[in-house]
Protein backbone atom coordinates (compact mmCIF):
# COMPACT_ATOMS: atom_id res chain seq x y z
CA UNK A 1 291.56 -55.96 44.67
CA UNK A 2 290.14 -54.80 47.91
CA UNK A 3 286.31 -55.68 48.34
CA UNK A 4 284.13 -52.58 46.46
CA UNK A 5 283.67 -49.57 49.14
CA UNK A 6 280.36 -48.00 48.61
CA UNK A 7 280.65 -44.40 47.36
CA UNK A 8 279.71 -43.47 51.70
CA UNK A 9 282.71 -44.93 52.65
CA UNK A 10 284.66 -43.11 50.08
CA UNK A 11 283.27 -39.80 51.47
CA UNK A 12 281.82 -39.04 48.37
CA UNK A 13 278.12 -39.13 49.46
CA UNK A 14 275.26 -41.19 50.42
CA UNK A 15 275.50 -44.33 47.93
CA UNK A 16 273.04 -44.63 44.93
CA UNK A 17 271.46 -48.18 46.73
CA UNK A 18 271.12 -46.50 50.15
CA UNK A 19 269.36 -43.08 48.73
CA UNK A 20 267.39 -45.33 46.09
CA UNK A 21 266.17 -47.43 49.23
CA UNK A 22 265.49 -45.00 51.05
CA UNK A 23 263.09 -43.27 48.62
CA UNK A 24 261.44 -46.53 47.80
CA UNK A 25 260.50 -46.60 51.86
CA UNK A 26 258.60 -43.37 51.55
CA UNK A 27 256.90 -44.64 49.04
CA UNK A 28 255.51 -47.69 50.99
CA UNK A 29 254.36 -45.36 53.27
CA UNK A 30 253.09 -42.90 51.22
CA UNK A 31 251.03 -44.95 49.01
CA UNK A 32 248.43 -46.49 51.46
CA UNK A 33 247.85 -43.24 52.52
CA UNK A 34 247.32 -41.40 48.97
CA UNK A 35 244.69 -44.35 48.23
CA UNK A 36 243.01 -43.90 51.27
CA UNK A 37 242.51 -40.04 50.82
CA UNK A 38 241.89 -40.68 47.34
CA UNK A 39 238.86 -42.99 48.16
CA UNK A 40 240.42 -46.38 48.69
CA UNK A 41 238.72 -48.51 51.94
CA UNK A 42 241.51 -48.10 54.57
CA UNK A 43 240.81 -52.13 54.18
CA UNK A 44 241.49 -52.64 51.20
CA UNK A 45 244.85 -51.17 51.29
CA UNK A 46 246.02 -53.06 54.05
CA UNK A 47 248.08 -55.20 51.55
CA UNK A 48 249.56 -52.61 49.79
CA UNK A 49 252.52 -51.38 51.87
CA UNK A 50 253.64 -55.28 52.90
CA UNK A 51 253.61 -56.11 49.24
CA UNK A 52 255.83 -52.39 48.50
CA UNK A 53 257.95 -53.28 50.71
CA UNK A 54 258.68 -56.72 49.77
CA UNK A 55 259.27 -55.61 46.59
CA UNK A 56 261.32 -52.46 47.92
CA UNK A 57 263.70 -55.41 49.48
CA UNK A 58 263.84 -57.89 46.32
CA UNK A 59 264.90 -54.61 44.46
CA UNK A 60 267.77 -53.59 46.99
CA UNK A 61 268.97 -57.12 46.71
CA UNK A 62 269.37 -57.04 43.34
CA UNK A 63 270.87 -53.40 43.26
CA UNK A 64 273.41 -54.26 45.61
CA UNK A 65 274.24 -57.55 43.91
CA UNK A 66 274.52 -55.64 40.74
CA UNK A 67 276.60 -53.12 42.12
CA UNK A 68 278.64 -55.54 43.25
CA UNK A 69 279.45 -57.39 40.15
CA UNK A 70 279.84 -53.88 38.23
CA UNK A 71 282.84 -53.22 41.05
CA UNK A 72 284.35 -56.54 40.11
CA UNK A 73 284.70 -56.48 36.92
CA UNK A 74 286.36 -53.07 37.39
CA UNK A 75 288.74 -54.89 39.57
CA UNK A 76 289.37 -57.84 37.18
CA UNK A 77 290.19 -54.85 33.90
CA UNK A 78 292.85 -53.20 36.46
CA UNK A 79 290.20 -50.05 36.68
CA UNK A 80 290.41 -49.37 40.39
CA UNK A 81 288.89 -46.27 41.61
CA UNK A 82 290.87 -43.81 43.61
């Protein structure tokens, strides 16, 4: 089996992990914000968007790892996608 081609490089779209990621992003950046219009110290939301996006990353990781396996097995039960 050929190594798993995300669903981009199939032509079939943005992939799931990339578009998931992506969202996740604007949501680091949106959250500081909403707190601090909402009534939050700008200071004490200074930790929110590092922490966001380390947990943004650890998520990706673990979607793309899982994605990965998922294409494997495929491979392994002769279920190759076209």
């Amino acid at each position: 089996c050929a190594p798993a081609a995300s669903t981009a490089a199939r032509g079939a779209g943005p992939a799931p992990v990339s578009t998931a990621a992506r969202w996740a992003a604007f949501g680091c950046v949106l959250a500081p914000v909403v707190l601090v219009v909402y009534g939050a110290s700008a200071g004490g939301v200074t930790w929110v968007a590092p922490v966001l996006a380390a947990v943004t990353g650890i998520c990706r990781l673990l979607l793309r790892r899982a994605e990965r396996g998922a294409a494997g097995a495929r491979c392994a039960a002769g279920d190759v996608p076209r």
